[in-house]
C-alpha atoms as a PDB file:
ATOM      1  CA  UNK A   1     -40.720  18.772 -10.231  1.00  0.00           C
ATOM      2  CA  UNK A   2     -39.136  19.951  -6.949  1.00  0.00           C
ATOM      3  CA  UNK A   3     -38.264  16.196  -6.316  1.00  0.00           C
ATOM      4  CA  UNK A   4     -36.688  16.084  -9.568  1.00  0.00           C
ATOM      5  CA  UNK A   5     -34.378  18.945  -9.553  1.00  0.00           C
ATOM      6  CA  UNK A   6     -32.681  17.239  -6.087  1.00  0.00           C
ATOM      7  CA  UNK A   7     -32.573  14.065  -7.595  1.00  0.00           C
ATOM      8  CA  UNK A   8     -30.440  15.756 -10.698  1.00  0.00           C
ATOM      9  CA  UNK A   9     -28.386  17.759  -8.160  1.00  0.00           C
ATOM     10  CA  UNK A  10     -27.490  14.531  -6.427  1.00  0.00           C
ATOM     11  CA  UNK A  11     -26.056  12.355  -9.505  1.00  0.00           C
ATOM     12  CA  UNK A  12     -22.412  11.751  -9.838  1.00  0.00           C
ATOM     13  CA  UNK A  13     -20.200  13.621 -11.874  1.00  0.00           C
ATOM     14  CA  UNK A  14     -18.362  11.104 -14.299  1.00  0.00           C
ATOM     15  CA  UNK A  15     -14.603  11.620 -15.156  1.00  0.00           C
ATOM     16  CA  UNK A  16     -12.349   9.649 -16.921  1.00  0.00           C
ATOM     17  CA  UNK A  17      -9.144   9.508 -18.151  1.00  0.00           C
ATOM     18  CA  UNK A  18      -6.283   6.632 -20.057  1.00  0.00           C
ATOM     19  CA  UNK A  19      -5.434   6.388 -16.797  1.00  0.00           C
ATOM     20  CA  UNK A  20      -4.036   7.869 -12.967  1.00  0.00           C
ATOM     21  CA  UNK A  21      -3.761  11.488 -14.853  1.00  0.00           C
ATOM     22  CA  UNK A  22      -6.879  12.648 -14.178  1.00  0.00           C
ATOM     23  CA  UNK A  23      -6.921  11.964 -10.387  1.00  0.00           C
ATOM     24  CA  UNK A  24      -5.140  15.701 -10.191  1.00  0.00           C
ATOM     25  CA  UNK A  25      -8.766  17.202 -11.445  1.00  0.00           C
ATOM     26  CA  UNK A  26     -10.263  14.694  -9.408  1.00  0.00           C
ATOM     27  CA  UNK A  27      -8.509  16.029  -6.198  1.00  0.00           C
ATOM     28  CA  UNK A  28      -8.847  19.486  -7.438  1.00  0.00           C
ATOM     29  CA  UNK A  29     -12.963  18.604  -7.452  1.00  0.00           C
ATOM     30  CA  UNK A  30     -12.524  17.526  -4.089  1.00  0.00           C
ATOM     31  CA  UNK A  31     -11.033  20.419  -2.689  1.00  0.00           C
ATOM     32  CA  UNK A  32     -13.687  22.676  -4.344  1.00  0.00           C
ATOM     33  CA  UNK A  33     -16.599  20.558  -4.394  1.00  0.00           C
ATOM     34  CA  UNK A  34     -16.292  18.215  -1.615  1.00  0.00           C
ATOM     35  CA  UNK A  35     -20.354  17.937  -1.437  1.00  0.00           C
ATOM     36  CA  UNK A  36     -20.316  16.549  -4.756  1.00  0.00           C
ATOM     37  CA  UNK A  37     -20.352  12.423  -5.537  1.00  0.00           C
ATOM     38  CA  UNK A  38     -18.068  11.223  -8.306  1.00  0.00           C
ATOM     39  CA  UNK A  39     -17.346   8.327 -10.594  1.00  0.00           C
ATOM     40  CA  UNK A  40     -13.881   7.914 -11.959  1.00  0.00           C
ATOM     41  CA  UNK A  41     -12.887   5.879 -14.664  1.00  0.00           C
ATOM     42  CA  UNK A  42      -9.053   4.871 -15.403  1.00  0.00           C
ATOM     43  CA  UNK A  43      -8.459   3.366 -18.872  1.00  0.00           C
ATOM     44  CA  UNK A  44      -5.377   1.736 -17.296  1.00  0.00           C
ATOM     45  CA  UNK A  45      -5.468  -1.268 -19.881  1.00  0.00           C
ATOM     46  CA  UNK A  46      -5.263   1.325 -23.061  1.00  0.00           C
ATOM     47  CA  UNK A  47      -2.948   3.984 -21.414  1.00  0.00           C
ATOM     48  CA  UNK A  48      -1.710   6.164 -22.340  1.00  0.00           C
ATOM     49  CA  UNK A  49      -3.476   7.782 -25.063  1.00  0.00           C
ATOM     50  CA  UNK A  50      -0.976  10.736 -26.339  1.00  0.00           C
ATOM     51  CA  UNK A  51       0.876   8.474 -28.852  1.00  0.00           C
ATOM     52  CA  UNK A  52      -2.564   6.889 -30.135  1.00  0.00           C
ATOM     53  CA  UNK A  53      -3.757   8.207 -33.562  1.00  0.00           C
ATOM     54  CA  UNK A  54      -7.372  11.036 -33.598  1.00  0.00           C
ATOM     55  CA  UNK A  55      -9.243   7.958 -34.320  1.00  0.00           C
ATOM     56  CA  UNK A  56      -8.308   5.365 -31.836  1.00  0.00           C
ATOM     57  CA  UNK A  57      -8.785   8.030 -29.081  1.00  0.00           C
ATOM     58  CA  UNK A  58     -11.838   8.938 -30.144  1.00  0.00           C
ATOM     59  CA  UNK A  59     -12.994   5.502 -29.985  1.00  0.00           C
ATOM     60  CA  UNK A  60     -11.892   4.833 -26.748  1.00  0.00           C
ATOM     61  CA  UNK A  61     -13.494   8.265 -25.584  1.00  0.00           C
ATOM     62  CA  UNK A  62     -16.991   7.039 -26.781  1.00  0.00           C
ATOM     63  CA  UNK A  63     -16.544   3.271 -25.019  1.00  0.00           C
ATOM     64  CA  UNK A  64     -15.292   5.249 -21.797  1.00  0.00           C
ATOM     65  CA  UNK A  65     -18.243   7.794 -21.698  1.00  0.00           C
ATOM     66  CA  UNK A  66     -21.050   5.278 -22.396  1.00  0.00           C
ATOM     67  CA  UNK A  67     -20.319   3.340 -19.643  1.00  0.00           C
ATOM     68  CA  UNK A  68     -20.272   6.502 -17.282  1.00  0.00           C
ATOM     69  CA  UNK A  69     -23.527   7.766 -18.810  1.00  0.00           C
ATOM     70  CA  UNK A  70     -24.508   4.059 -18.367  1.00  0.00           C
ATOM     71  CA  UNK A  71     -24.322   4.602 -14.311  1.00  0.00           C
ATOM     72  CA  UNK A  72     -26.638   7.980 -14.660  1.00  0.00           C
ATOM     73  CA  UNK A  73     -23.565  10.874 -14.150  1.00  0.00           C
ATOM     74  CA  UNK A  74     -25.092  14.473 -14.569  1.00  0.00           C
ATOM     75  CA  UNK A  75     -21.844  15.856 -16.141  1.00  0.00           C
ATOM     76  CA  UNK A  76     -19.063  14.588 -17.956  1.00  0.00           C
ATOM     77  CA  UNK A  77     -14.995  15.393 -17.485  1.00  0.00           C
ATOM     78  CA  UNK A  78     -12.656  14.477 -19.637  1.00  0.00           C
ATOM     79  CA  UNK A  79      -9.715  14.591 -17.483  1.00  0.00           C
ATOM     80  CA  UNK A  80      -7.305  14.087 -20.591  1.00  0.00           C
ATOM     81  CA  UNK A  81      -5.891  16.607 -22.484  1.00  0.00           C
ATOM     82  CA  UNK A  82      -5.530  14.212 -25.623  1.00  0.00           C
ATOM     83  CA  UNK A  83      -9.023  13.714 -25.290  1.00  0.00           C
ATOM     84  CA  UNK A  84      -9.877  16.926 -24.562  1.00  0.00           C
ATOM     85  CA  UNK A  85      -7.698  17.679 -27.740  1.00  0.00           C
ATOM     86  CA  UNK A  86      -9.240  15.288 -30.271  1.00  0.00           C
ATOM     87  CA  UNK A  87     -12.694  14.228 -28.811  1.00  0.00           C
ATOM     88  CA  UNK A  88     -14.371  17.174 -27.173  1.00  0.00           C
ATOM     89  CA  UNK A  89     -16.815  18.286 -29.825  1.00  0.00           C
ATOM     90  CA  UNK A  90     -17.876  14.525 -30.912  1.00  0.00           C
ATOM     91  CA  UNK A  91     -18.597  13.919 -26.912  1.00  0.00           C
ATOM     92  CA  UNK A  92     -20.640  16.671 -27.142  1.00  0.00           C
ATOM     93  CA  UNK A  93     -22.707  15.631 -29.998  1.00  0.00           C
ATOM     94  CA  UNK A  94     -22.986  12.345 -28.652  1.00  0.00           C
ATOM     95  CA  UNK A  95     -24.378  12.563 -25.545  1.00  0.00           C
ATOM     96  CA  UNK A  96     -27.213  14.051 -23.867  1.00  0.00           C
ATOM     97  CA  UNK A  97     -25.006  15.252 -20.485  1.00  0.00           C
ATOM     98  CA  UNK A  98     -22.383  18.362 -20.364  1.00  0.00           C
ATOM     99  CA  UNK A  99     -19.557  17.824 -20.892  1.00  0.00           C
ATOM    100  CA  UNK A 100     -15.748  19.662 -19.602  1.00  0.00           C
ATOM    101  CA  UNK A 101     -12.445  19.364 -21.200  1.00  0.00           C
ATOM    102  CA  UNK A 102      -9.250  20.432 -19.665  1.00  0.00           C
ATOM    103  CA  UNK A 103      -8.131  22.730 -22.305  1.00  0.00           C
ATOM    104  CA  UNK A 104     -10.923  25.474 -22.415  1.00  0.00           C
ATOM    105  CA  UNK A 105      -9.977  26.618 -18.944  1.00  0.00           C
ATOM    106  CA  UNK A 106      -6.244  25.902 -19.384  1.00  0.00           C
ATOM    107  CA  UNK A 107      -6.356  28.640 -22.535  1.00  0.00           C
ATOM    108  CA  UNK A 108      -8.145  30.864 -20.311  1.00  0.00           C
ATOM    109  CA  UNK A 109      -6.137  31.207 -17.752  1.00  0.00           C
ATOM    110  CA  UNK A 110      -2.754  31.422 -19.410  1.00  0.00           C
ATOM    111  CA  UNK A 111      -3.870  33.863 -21.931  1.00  0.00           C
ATOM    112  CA  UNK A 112      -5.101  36.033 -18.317  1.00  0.00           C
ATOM    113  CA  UNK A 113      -1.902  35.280 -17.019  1.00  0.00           C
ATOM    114  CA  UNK A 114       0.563  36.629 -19.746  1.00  0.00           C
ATOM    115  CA  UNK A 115       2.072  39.868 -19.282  1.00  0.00           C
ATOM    116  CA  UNK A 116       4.597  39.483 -22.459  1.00  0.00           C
ATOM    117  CA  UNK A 117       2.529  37.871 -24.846  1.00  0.00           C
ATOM    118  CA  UNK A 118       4.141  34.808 -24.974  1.00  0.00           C
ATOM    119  CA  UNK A 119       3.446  31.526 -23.565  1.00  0.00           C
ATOM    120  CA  UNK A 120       4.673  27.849 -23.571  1.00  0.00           C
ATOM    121  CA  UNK A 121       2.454  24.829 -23.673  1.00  0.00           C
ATOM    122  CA  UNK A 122       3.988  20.910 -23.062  1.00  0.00           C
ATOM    123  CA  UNK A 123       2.035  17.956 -23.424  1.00  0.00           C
ATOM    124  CA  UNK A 124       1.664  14.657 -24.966  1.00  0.00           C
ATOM    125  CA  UNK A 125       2.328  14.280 -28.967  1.00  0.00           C
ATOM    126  CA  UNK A 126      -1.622  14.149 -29.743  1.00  0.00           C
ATOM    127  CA  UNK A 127      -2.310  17.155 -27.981  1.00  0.00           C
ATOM    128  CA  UNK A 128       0.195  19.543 -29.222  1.00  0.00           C
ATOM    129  CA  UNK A 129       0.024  18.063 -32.535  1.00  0.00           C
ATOM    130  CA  UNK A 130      -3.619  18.498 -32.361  1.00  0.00           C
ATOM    131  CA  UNK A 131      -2.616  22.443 -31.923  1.00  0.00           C
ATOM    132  CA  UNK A 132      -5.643  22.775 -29.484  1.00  0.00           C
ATOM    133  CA  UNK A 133      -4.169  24.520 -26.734  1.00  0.00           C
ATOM    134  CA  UNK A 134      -2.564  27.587 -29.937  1.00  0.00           C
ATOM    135  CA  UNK A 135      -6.430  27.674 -31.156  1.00  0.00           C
ATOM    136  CA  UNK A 136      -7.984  27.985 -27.874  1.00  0.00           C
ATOM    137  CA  UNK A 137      -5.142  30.568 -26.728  1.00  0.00           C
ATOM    138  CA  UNK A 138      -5.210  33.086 -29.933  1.00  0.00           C
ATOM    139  CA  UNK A 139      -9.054  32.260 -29.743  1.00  0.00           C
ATOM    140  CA  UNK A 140      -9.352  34.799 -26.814  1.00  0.00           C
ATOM    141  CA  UNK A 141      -6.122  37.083 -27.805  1.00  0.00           C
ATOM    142  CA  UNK A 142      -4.861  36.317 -31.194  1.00  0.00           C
ATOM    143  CA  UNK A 143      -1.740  38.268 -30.371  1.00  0.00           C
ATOM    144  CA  UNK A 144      -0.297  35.809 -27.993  1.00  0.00           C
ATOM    145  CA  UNK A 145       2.106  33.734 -28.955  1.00  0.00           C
ATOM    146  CA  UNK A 146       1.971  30.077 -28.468  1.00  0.00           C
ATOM    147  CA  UNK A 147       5.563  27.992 -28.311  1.00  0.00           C
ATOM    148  CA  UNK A 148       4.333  23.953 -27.476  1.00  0.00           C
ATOM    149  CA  UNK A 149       6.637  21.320 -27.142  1.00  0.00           C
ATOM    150  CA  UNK A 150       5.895  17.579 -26.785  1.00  0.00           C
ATOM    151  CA  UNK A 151       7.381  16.078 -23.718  1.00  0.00           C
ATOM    152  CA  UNK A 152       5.978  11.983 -24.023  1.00  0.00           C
ATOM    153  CA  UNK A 153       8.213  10.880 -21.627  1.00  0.00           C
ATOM    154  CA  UNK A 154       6.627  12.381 -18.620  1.00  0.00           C
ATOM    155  CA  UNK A 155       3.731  10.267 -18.703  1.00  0.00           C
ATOM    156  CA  UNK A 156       5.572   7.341 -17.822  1.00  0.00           C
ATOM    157  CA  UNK A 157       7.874   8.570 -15.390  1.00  0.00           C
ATOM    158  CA  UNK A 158       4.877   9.665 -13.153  1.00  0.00           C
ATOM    159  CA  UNK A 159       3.130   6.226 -13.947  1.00  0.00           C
ATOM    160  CA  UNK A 160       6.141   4.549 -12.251  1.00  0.00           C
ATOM    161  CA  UNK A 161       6.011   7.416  -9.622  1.00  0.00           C
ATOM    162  CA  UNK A 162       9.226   9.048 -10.381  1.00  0.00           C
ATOM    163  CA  UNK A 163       8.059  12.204  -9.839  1.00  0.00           C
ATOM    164  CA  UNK A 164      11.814  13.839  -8.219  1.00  0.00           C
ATOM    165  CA  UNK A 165      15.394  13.063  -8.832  1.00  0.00           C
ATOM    166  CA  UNK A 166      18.115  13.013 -10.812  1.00  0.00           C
ATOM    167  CA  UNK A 167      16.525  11.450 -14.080  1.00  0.00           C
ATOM    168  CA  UNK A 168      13.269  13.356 -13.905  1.00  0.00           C
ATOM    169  CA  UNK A 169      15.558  16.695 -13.563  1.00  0.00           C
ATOM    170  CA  UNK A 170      17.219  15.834 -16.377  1.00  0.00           C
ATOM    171  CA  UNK A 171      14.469  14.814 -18.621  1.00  0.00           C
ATOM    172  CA  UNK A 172      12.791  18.082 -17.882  1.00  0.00           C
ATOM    173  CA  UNK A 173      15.671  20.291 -18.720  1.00  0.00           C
ATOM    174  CA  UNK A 174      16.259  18.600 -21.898  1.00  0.00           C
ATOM    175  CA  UNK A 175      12.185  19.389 -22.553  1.00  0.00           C
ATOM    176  CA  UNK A 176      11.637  22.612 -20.990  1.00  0.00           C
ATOM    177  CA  UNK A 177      14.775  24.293 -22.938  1.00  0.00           C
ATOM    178  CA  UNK A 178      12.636  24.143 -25.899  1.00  0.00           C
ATOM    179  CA  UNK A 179      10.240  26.509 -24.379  1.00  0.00           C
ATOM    180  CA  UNK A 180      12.489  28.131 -21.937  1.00  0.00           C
ATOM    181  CA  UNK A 181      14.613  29.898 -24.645  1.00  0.00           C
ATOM    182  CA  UNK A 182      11.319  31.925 -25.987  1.00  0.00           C
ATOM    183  CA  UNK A 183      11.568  34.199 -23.520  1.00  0.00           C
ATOM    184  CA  UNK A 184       7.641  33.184 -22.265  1.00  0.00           C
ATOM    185  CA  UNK A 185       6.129  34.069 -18.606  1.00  0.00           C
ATOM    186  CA  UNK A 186       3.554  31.377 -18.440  1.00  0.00           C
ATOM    187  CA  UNK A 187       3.798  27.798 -18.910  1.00  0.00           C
ATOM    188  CA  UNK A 188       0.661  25.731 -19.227  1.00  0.00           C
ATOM    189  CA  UNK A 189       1.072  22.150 -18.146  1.00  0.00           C
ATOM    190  CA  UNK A 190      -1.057  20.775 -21.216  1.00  0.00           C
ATOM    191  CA  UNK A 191      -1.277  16.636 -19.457  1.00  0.00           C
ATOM    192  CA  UNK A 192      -3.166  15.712 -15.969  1.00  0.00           C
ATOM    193  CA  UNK A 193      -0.100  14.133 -14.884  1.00  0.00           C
ATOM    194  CA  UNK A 194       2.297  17.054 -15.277  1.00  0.00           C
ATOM    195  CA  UNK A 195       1.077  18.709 -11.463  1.00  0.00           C
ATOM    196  CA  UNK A 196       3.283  15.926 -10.174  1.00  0.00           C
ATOM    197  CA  UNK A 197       6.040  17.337 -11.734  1.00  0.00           C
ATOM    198  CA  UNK A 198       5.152  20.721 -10.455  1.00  0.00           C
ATOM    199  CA  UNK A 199       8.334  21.028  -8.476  1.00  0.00           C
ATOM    200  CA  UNK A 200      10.550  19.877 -10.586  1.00  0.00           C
ATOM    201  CA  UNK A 201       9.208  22.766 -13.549  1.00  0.00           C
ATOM    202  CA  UNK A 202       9.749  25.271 -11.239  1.00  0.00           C
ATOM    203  CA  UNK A 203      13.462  24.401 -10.108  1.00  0.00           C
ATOM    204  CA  UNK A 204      14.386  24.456 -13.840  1.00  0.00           C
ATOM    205  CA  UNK A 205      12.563  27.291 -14.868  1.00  0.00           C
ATOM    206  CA  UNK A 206      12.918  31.053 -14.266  1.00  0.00           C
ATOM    207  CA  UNK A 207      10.809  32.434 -11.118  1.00  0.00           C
ATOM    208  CA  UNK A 208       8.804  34.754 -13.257  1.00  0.00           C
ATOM    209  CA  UNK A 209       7.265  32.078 -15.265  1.00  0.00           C
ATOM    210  CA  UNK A 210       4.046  31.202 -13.556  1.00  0.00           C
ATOM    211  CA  UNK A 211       2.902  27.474 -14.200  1.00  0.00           C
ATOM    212  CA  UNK A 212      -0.913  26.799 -15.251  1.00  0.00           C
ATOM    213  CA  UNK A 213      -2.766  24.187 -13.741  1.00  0.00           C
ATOM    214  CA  UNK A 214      -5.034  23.084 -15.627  1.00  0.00           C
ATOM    215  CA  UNK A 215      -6.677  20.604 -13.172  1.00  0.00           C
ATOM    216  CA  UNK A 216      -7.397  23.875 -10.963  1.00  0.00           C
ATOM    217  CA  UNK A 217      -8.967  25.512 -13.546  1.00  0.00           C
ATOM    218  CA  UNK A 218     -11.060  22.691 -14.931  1.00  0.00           C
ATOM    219  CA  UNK A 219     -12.325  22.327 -11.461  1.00  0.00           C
ATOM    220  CA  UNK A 220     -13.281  25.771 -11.074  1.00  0.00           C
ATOM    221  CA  UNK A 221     -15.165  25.620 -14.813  1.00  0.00           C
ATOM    222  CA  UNK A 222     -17.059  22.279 -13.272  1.00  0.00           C
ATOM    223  CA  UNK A 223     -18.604  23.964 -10.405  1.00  0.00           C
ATOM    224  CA  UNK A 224     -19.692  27.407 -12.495  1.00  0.00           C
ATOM    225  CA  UNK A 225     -21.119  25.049 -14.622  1.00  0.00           C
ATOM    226  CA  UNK A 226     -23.142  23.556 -12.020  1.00  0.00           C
ATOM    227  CA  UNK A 227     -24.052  26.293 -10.226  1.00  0.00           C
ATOM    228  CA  UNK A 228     -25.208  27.901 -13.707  1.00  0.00           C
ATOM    229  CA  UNK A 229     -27.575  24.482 -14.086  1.00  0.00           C
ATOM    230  CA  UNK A 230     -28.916  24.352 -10.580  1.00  0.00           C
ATOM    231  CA  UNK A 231     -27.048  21.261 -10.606  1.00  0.00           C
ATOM    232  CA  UNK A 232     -24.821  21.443  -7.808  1.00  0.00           C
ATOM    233  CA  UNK A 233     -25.570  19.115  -4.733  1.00  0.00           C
ATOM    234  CA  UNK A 234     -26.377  20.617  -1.556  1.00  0.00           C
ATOM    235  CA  UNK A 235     -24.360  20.354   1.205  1.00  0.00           C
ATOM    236  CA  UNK A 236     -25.656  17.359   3.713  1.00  0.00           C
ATOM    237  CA  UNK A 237     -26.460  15.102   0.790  1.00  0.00           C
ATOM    238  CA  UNK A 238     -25.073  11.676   0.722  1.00  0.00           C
ATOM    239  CA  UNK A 239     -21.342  11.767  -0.861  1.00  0.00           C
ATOM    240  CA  UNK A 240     -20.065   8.993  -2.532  1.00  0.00           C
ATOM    241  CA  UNK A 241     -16.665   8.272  -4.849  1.00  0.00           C
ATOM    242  CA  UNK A 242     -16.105   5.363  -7.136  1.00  0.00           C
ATOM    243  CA  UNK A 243     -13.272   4.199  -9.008  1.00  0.00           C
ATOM    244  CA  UNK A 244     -13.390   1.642 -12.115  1.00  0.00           C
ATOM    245  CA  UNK A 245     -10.356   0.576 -13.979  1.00  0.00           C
ATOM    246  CA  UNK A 246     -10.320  -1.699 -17.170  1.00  0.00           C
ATOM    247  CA  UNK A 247      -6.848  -3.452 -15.731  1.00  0.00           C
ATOM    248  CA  UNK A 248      -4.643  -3.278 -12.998  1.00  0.00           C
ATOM    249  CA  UNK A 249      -6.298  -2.060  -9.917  1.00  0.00           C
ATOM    250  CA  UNK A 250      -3.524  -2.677  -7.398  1.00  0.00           C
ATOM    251  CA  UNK A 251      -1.129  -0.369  -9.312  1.00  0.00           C
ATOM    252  CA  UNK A 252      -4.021   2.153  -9.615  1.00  0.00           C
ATOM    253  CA  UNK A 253      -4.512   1.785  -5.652  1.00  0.00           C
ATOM    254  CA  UNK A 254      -1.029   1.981  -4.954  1.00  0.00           C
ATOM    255  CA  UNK A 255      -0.404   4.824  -7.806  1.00  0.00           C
ATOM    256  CA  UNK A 256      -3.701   6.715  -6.971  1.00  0.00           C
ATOM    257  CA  UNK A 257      -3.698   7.256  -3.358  1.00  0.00           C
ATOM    258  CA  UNK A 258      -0.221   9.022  -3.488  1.00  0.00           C
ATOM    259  CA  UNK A 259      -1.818  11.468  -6.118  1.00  0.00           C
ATOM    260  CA  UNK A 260      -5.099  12.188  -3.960  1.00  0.00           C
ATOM    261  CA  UNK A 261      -3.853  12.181  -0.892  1.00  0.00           C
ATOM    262  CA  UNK A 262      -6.383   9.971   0.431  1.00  0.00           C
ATOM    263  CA  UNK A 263      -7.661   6.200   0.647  1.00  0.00           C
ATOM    264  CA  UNK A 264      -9.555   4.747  -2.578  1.00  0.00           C
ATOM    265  CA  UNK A 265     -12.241   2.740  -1.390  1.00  0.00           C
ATOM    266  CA  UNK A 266     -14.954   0.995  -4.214  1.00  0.00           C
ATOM    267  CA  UNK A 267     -12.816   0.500  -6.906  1.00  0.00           C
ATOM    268  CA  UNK A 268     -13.574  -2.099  -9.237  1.00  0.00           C
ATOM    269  CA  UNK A 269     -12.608  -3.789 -11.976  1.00  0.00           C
ATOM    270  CA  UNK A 270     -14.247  -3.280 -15.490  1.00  0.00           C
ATOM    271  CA  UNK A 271     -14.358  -4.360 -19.007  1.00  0.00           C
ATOM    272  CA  UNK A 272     -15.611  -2.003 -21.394  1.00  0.00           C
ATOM    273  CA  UNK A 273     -18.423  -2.849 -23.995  1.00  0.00           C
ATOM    274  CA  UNK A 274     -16.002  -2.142 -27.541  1.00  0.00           C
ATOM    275  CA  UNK A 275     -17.840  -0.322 -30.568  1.00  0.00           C
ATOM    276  CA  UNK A 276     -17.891  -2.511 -33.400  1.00  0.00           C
END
């Protein structure tokens, strides 16, 4: 029994995501849990997901998570607010591991945040049409207000790494005026990628709007989960990180290691098994 509990403890944690997005949680797992092994998935040949219909993500979701549940992960991430969005609840059903979307501890945190009552939420077109992040929000204090705007164009700009300069600026004043004009103090960042653009939110935006991570705070809701299931690995254990991408895997390299911070070693190339 004693023997089995360790060999729990020491699984990976499986995340995945349409595609170099989710590295922010992933980094934000590494700074919090850096005794814990992972196995990241980048659904680089579908990205992105945000203009795909409920459906078609959802599929993808499944194909994504079996093959992490396929390589024996002890908890799933869905590093993907569009997932996170559409797909949670079905992933759940599904399959016999926990499983942590982004949006839970986004909602939390902004609706702690918010002195005035009011906050902003940007993200892809399936996520705020979804209305996930209003639901979760006015779920814990139905007298915030929720003002979400759709901002698809970021995706690709940090895909192609433009992360700073002139067009990025621009882009992000012509988005964040929508949201800007509501008079809110918080400002979740409702898409893995957005952290990249961290900088350029806060040069447009007034100082007393605080910006919500929600990579931080999915990390922090991964390891109270753990620690809740006597599932977190103890320090000393072997540590291990994989990557798998279903195309691309230079870009990913090339793409990826700016967001971490660090080398990506294992990665490999993959080809899902499709649901029929």
């Amino acid at each position: 029994m004693v023997r089995h509990q360790v060999n729990s403890s020491q699984r990976p944690i499986g995340i995945f995501d349409s595609g170099i997005g989710g590295l922010t949680v992933l980094k934000e797992i590494f700074e919090r849990l850096p005794h814990e092994s992972t196995l990241y998935l980048g659904d680089t040949a579908r990205v992105p997901y945000g203009i795909r219909s409920p459906e078609t993500v959802t599929r993808y979701s499944f194909e994504n998570t079996r093959f992490l549940v396929s390589r024996d992960i002890k908890m799933l991430v869905i590093a993907c607010n569009t997932v996170s969005s559409v797909s949670l609840d079905a992933l759940r059903c599904n399959f016999p591991v926990p499983v942590v979307g982004v949006i839970g501890p986004g909602a939390k945190a902004a609706a702690a945040a918010t002195k005035t009552k009011k906050v902003g939420v940007i993200g892809t077109e399936a996520t705020v049409s979804s209305g996930s992040y209003t639901r979760a929000i006015q779920s814990i204090d139905s007298s915030i207000e929720v003002f979400s705007i759709s901002c698809p164009l970021f995706v690709p700009l940090v895909e192609e790494g433009w992360t700073e300069g002139l067009i990025t600026e621009l882009t992000a004043e012509k988005y964040l005026a929508g949201v800007r004009d509501k008079a809110i103090d918080t400002l979740v960042l409702g898409c893995t990628h957005y952290p990249l653009l961290k900088p350029v939110f806060s040069k447009i935006m007034e100082d007393s709007v605080g910006l919500i991570d929600s990579a931080i705070e999915t990390a922090m809701e991964i390891r109270s989960i753990l620690k809740e299931q006597s599932l977190l690995n103890a320090p000393g254990s072997p540590v291990r990180h994989k990557f798998f991408v279903t195309d691309a895997p230079q870009k990913f390299l090339t793409v990826g290691e700016r967001f971490l911070g660090r080398n990506i070693e294992h990665i490999e190339k993959i080809k899902l098994e499709m649901e029929v």
